[in-house]
PDB file of N, CA and C in Angstrom:
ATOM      1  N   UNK A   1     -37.752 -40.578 -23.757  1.00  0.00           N
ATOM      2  CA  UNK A   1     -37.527 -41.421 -24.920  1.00  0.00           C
ATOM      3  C   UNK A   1     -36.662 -40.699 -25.948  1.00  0.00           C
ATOM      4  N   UNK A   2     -37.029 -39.443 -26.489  1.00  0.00           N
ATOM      5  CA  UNK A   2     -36.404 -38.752 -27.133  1.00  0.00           C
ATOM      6  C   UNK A   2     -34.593 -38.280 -26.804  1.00  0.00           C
ATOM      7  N   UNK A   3     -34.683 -38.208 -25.507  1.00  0.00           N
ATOM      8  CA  UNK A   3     -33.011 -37.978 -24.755  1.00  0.00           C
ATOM      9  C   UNK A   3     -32.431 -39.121 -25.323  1.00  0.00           C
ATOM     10  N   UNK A   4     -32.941 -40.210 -25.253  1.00  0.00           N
ATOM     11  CA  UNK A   4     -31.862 -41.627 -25.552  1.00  0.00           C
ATOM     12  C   UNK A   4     -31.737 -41.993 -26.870  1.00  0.00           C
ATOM     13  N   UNK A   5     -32.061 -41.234 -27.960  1.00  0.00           N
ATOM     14  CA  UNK A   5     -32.062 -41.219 -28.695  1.00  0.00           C
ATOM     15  C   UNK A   5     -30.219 -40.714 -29.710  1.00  0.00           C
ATOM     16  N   UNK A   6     -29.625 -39.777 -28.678  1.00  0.00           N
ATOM     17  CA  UNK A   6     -28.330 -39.599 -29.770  1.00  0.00           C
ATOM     18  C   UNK A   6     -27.294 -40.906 -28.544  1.00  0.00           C
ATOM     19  N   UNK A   7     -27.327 -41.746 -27.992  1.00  0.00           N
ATOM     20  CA  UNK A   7     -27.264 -42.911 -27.283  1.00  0.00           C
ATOM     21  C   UNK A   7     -27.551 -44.088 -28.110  1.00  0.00           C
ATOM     22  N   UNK A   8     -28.454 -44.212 -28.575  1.00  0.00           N
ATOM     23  CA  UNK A   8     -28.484 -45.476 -29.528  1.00  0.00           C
ATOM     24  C   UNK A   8     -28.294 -45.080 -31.020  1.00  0.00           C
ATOM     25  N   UNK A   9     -28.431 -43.680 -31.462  1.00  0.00           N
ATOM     26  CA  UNK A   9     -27.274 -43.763 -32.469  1.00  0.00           C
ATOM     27  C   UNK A   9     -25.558 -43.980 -32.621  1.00  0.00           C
ATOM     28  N   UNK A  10     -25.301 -43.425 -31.085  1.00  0.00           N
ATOM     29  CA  UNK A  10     -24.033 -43.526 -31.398  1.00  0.00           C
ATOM     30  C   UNK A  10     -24.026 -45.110 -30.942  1.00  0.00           C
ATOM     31  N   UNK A  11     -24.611 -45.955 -30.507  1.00  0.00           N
ATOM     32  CA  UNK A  11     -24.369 -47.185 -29.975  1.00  0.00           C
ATOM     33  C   UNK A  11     -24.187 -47.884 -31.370  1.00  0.00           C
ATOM     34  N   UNK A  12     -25.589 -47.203 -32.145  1.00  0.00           N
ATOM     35  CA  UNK A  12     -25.392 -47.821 -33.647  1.00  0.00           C
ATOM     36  C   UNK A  12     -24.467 -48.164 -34.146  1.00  0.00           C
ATOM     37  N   UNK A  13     -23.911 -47.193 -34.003  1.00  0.00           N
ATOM     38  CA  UNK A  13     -22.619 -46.428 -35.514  1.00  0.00           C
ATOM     39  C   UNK A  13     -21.524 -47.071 -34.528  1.00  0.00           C
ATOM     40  N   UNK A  14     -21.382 -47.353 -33.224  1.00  0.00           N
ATOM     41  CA  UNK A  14     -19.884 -48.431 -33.133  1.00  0.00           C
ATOM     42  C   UNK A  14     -19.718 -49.564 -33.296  1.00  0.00           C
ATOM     43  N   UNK A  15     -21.947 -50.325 -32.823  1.00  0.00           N
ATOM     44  CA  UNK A  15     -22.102 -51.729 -33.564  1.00  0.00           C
ATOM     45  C   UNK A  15     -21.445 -51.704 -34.888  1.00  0.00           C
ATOM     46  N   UNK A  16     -21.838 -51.053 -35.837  1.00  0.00           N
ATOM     47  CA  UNK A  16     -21.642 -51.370 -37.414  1.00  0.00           C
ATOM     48  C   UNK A  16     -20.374 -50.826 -37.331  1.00  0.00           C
ATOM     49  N   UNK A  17     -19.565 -49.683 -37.130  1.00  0.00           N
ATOM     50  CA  UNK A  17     -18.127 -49.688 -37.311  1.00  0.00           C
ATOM     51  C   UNK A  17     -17.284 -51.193 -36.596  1.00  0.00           C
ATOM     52  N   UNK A  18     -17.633 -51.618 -35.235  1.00  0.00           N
ATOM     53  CA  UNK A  18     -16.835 -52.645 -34.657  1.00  0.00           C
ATOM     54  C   UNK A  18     -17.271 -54.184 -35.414  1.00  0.00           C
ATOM     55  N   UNK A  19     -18.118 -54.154 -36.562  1.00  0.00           N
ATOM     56  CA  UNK A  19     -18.747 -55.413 -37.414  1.00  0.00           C
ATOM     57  C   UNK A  19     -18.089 -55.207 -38.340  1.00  0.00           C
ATOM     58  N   UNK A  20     -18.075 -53.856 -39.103  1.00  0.00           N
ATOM     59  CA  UNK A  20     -17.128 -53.936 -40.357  1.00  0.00           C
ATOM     60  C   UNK A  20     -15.481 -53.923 -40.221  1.00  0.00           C
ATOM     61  N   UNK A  21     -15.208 -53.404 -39.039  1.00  0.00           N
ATOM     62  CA  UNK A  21     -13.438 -53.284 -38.765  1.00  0.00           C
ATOM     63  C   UNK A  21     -12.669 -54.986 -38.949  1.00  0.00           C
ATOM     64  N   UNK A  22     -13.919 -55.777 -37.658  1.00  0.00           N
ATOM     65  CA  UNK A  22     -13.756 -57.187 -37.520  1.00  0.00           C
ATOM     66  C   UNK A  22     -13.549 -57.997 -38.909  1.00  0.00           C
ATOM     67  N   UNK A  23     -14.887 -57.851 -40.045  1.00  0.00           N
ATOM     68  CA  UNK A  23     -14.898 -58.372 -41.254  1.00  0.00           C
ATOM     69  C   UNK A  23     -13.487 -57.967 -41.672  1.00  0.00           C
ATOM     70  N   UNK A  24     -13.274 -57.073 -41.676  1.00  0.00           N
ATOM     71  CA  UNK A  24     -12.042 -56.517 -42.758  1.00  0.00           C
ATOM     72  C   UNK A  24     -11.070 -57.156 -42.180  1.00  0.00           C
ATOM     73  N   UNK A  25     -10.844 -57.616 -40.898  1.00  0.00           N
ATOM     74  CA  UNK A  25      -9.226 -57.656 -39.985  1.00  0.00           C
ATOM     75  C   UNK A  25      -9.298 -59.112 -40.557  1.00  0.00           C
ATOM     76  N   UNK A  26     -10.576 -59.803 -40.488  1.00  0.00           N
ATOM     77  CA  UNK A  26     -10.797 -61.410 -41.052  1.00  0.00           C
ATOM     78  C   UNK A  26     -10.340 -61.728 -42.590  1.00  0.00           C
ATOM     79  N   UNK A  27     -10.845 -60.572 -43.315  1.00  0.00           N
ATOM     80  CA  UNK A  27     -10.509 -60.861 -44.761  1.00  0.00           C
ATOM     81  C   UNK A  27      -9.138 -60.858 -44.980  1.00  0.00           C
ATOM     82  N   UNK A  28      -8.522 -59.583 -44.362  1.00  0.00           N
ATOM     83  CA  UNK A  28      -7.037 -59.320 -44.175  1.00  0.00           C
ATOM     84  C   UNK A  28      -6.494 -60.751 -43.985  1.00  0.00           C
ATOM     85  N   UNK A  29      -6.646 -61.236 -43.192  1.00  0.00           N
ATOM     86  CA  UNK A  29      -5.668 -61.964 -42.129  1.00  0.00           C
ATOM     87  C   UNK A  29      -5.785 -63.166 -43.257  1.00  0.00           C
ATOM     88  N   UNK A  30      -6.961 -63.638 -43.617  1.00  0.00           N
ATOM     89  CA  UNK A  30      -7.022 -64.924 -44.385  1.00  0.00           C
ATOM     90  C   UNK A  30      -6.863 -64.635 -46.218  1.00  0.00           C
ATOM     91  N   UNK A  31      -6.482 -63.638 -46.521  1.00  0.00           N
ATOM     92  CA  UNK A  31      -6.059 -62.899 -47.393  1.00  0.00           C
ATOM     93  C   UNK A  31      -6.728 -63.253 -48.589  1.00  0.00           C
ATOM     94  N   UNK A  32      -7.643 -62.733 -48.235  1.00  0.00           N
ATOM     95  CA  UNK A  32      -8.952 -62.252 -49.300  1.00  0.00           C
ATOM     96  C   UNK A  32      -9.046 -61.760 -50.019  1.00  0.00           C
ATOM     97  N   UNK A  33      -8.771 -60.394 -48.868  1.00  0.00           N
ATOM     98  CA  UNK A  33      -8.707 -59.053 -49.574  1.00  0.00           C
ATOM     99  C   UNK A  33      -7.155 -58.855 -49.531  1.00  0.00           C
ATOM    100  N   UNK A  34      -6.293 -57.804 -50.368  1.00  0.00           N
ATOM    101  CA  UNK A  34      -5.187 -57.456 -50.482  1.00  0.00           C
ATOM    102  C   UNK A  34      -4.486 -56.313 -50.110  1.00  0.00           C
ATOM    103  N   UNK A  35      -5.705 -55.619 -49.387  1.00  0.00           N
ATOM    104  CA  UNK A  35      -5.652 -54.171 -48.981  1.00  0.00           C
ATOM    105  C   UNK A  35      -4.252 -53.709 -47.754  1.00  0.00           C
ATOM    106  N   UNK A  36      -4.281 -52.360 -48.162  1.00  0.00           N
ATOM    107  CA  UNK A  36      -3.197 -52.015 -46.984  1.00  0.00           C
ATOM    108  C   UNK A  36      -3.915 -52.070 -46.141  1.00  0.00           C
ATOM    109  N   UNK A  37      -2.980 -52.502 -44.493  1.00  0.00           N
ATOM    110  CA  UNK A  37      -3.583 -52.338 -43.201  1.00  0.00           C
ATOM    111  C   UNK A  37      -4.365 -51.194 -42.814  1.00  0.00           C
ATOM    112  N   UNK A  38      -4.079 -49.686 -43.718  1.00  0.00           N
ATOM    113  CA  UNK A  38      -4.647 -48.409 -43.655  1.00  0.00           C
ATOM    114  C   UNK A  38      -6.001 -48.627 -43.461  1.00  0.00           C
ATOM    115  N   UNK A  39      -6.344 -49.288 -45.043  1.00  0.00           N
ATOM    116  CA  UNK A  39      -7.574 -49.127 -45.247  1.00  0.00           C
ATOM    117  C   UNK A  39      -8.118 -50.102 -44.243  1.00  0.00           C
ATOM    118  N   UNK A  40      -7.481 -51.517 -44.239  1.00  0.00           N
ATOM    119  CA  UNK A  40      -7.860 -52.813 -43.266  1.00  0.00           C
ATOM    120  C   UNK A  40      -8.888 -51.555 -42.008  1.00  0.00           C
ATOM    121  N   UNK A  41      -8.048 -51.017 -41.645  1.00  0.00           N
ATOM    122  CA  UNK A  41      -8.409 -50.066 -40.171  1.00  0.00           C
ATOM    123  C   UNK A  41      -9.350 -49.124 -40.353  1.00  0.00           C
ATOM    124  N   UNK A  42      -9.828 -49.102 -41.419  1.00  0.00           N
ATOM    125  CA  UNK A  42     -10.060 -47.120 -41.805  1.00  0.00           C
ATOM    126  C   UNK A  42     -11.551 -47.178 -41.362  1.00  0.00           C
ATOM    127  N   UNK A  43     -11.981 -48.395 -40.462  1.00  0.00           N
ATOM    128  CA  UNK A  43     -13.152 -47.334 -40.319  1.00  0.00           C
ATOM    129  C   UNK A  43     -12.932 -47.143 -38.409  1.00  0.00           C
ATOM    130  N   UNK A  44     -11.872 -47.518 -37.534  1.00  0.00           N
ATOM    131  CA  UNK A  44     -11.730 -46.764 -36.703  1.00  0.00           C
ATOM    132  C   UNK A  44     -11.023 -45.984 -36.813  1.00  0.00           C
ATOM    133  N   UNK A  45     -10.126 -45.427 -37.821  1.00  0.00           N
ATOM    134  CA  UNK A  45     -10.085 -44.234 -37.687  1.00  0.00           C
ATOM    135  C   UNK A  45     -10.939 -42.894 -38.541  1.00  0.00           C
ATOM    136  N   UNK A  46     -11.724 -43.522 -38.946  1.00  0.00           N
ATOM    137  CA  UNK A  46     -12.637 -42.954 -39.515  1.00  0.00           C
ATOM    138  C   UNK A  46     -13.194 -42.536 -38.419  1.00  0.00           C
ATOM    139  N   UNK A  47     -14.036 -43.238 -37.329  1.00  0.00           N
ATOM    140  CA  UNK A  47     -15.359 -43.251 -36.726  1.00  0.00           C
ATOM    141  C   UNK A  47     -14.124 -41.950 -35.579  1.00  0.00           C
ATOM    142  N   UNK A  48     -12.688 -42.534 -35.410  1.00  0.00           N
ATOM    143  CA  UNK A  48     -12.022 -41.517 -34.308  1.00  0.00           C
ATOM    144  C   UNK A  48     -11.786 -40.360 -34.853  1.00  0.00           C
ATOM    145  N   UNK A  49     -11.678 -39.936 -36.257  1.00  0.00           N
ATOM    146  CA  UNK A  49     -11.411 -38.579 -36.821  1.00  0.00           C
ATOM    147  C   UNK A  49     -13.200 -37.726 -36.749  1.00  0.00           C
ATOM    148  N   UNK A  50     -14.524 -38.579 -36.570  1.00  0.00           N
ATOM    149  CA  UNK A  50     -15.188 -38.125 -36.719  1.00  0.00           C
ATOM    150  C   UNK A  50     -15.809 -37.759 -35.278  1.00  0.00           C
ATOM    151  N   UNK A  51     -15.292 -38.233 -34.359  1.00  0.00           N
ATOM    152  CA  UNK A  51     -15.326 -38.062 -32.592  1.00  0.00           C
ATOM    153  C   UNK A  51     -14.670 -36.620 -32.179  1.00  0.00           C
ATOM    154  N   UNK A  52     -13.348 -36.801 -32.981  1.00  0.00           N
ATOM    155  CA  UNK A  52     -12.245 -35.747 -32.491  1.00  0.00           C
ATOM    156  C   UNK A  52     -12.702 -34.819 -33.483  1.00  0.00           C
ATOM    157  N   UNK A  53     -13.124 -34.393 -34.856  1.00  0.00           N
ATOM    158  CA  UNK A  53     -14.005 -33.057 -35.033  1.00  0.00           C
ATOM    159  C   UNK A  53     -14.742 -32.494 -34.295  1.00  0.00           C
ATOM    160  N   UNK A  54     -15.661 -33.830 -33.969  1.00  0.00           N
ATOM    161  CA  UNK A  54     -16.907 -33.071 -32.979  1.00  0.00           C
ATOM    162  C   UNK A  54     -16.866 -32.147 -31.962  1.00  0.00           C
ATOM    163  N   UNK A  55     -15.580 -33.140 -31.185  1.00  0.00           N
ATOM    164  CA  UNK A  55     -15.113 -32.070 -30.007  1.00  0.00           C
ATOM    165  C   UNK A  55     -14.427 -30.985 -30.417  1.00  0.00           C
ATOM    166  N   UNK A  56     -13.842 -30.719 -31.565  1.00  0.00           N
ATOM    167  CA  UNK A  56     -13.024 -29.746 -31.325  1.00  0.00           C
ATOM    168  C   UNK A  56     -14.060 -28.687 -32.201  1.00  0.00           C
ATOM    169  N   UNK A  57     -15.286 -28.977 -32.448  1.00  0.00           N
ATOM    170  CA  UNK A  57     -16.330 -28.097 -33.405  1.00  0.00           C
ATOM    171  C   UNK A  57     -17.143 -27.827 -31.928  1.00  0.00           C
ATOM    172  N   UNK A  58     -17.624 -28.600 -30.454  1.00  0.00           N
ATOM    173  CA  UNK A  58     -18.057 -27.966 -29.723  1.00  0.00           C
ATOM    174  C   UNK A  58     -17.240 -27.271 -28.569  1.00  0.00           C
ATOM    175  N   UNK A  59     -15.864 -27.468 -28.526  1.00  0.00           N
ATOM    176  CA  UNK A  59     -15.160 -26.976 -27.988  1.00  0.00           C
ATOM    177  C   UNK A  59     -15.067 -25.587 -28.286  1.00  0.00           C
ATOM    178  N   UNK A  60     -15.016 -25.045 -30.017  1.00  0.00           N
ATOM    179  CA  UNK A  60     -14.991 -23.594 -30.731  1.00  0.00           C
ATOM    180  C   UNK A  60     -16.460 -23.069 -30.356  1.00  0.00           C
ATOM    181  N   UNK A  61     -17.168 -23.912 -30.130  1.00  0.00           N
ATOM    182  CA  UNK A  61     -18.555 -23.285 -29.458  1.00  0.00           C
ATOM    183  C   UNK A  61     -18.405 -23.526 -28.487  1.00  0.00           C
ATOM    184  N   UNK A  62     -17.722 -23.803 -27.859  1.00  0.00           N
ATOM    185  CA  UNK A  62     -18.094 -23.173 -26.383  1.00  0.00           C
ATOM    186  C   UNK A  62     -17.560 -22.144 -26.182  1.00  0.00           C
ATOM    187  N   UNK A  63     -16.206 -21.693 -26.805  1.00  0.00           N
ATOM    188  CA  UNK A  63     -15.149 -20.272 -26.985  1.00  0.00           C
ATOM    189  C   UNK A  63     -16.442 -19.764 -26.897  1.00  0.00           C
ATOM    190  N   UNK A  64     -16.940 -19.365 -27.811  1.00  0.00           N
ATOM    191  CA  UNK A  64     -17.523 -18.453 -29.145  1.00  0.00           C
ATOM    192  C   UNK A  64     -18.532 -18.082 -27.513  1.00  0.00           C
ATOM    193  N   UNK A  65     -19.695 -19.159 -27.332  1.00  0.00           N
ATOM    194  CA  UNK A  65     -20.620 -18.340 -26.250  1.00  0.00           C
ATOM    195  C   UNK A  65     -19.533 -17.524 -25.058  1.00  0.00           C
ATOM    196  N   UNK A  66     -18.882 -18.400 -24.713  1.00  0.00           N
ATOM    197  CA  UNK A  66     -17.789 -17.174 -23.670  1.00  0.00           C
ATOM    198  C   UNK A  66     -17.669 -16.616 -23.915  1.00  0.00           C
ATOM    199  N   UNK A  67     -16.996 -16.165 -24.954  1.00  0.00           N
ATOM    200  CA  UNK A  67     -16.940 -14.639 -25.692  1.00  0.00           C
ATOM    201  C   UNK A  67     -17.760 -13.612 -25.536  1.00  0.00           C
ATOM    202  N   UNK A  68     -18.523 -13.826 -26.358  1.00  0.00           N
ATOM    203  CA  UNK A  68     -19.984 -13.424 -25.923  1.00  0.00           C
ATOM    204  C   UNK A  68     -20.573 -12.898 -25.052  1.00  0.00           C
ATOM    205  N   UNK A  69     -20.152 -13.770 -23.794  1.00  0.00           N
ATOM    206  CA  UNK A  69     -21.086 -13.565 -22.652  1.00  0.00           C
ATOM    207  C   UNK A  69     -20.094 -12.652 -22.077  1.00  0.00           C
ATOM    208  N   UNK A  70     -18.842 -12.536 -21.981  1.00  0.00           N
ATOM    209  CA  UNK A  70     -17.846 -11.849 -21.613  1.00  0.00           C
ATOM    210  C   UNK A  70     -17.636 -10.315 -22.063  1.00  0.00           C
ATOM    211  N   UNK A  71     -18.248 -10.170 -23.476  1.00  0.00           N
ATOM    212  CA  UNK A  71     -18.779  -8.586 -24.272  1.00  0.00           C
ATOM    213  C   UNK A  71     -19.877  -7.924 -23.663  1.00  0.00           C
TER     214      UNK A  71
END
């Protein structure tokens, strides 16, 4: 139970990013809101700048134990 647990957070967090992207592309389009397309978008690239840290924060950990294990 506990394993499936970072699984339905991240399932979470693309429900509510792919609900709010949609709202915004709707408001956009029927011009609601007045926003640049930037922001229109910003929460996939939000949710993709916060994917591509991750990896590149466990990627430097994985260096780091090689290292390590290699001393």
């Amino acid at each position: 139970m506990m394993s499936d647990l970072p699984k339905i957070i991240s399932d979470e967090i693309r429900i509510v990013g792919d609900s709010v992207l949609t709202v915004f592309i709707i408001l956009k389009l029927t011009d609601v809101i007045s926003w640049s397309w930037v922001w229109v978008l910003s929460p996939f690239w939000i949710i993709a700048s916060i994917v591509v840290i991750f990896f590149i924060i466990m990627w430097i950990i994985n260096l780091l134990k090689r290292n390590v294990k290699i001393k």
